[in-house]
C-alpha atoms as a PDB file:
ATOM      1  CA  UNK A   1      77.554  78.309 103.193  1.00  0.00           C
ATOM      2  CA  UNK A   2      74.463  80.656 103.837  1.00  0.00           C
ATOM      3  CA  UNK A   3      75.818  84.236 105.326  1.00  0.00           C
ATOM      4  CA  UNK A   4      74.556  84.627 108.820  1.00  0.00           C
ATOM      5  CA  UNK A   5      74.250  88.507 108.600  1.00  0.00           C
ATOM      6  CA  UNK A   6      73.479  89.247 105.107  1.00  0.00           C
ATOM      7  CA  UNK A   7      72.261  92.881 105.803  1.00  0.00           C
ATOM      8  CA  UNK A   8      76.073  93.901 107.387  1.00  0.00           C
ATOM      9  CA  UNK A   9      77.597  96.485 104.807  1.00  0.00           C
ATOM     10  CA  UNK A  10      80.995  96.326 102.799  1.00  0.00           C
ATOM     11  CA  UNK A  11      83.647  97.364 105.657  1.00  0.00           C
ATOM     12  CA  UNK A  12      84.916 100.882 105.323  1.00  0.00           C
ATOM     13  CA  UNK A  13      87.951  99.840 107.860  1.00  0.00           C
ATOM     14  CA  UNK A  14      88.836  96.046 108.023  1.00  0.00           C
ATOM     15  CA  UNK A  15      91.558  95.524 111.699  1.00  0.00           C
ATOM     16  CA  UNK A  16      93.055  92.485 111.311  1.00  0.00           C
ATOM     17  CA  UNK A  17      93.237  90.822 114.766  1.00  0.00           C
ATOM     18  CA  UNK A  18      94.721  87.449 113.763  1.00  0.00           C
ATOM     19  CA  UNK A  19      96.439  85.942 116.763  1.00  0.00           C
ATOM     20  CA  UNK A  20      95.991  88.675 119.604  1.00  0.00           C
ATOM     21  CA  UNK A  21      94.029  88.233 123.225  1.00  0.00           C
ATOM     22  CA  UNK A  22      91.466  90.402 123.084  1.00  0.00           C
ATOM     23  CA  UNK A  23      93.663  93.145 125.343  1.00  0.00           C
ATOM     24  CA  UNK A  24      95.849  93.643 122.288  1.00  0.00           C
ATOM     25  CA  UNK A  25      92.456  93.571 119.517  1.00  0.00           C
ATOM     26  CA  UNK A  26      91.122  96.560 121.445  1.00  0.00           C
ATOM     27  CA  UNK A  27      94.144  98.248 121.668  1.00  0.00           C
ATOM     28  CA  UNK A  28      94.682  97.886 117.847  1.00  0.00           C
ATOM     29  CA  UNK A  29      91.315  98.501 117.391  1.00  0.00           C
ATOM     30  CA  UNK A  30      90.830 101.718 119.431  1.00  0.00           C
ATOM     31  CA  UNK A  31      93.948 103.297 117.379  1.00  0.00           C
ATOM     32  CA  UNK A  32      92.415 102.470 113.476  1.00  0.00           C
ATOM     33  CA  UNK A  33      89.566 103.741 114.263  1.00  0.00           C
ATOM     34  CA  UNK A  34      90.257 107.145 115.927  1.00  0.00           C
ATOM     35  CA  UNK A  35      89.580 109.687 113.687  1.00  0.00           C
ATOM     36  CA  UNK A  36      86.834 107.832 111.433  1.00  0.00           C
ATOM     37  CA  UNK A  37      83.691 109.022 111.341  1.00  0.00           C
ATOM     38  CA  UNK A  38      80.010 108.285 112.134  1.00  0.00           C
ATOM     39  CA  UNK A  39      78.666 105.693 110.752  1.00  0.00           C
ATOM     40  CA  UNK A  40      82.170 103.920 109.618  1.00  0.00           C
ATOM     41  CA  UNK A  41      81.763 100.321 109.050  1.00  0.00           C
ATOM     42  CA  UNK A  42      84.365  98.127 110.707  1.00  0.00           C
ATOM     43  CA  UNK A  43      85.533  94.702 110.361  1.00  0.00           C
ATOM     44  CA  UNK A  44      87.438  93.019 113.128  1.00  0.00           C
ATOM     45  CA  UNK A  45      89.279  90.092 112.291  1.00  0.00           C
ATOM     46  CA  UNK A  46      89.725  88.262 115.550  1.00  0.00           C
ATOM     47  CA  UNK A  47      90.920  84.418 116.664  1.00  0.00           C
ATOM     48  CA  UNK A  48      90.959  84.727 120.243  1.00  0.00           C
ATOM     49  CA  UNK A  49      87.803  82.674 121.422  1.00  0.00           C
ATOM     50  CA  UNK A  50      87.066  85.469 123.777  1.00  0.00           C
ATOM     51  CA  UNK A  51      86.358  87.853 120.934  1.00  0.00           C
ATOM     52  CA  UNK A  52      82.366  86.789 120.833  1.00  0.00           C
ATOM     53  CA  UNK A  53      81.852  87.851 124.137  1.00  0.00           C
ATOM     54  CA  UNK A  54      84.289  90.975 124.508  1.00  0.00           C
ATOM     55  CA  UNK A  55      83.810  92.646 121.336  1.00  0.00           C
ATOM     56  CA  UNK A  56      79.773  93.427 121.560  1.00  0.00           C
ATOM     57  CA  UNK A  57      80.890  94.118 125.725  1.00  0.00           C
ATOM     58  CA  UNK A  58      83.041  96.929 124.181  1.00  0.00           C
ATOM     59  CA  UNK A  59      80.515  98.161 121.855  1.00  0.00           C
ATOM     60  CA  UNK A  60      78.186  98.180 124.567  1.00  0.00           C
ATOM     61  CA  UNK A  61      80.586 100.040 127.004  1.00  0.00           C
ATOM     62  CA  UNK A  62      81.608 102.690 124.450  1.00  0.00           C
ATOM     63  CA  UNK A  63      77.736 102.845 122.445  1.00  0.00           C
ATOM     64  CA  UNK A  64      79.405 101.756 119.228  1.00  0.00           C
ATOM     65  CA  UNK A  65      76.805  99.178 117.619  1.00  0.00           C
ATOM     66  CA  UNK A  66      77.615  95.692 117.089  1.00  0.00           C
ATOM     67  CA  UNK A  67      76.444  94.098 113.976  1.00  0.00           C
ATOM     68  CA  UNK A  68      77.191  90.750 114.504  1.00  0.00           C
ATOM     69  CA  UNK A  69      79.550  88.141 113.158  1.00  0.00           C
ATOM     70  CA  UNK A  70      80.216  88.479 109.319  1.00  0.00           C
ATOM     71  CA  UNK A  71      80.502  84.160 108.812  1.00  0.00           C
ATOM     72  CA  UNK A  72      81.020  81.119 110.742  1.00  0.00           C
ATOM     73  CA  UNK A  73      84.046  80.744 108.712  1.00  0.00           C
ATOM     74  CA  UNK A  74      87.598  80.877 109.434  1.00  0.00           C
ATOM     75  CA  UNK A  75      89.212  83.313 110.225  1.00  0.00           C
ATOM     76  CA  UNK A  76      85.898  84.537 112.595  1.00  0.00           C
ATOM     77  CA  UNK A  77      84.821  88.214 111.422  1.00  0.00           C
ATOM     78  CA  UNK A  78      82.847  90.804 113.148  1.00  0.00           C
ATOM     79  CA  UNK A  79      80.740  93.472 112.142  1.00  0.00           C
ATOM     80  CA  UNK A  80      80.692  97.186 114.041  1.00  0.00           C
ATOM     81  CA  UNK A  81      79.199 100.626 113.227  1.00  0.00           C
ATOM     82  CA  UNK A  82      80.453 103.673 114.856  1.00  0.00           C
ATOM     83  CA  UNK A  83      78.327 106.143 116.939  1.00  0.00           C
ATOM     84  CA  UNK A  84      78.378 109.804 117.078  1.00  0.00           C
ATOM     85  CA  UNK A  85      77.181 109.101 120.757  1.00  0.00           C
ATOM     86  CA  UNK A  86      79.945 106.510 121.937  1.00  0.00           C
ATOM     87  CA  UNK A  87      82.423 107.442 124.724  1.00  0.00           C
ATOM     88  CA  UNK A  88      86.119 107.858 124.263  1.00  0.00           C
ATOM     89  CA  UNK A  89      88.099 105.196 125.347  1.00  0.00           C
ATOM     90  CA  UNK A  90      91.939 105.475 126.635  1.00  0.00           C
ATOM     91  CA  UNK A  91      94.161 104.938 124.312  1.00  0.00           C
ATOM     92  CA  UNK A  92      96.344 102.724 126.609  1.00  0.00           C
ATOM     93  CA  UNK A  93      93.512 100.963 128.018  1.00  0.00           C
ATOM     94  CA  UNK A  94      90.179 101.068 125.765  1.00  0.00           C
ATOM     95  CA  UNK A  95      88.261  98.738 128.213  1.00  0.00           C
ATOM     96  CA  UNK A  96      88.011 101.773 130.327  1.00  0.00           C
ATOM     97  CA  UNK A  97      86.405 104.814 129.262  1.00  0.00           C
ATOM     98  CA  UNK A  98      88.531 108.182 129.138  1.00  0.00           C
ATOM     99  CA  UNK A  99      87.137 109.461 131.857  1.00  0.00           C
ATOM    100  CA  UNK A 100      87.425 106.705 134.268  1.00  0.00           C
END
């Protein structure tokens, strides 16, 4: 099977979403990746057929850059780099920025 995105780096953090809505990714995603630094590549493991669409909304909400989907395979994996510019999230709710 020919890789979609072969120019998306090794993952520095890899969350592994397997199973949750998209409500509970973020959440899970917004807390193991707090502290890491610019330019951290992350890999988010997510099954819930929302995750295409919600995942590059986020990164496009908080300026984080979306890299794509790693594979068509199963599970589905996608690709994010983190911004020095991106807004902070709340921790109980990262669909809304921390200011909101």
């Amino acid at each position: 099977m020919t890789h979609p995105n072969p120019g998306i780096p090794a993952p520095d953090i890899t969350v592994d979403g397997t199973g949750l809505l998209c409500v509970t990714l973020l959440l899970r995603l917004r807390k193991e990746i707090d502290g890491a630094g610019t330019g951290t590549v992350v890999h988010v493991i997510a099954t819930d057929p929302a995750a295409p669409l919600d995942l590059p909304a986020w990164c496009h909400m908080t300026g984080h850059t979306y890299l794509g989907p790693l594979s068509p395979g199963e599970p589905p994996v996608y690709a994010l780099r983190l911004s020095a510019e991106a807004r902070r999230t709340r921790p109980d709710a990262p669909w809304h920025a921390a200011d909101d």
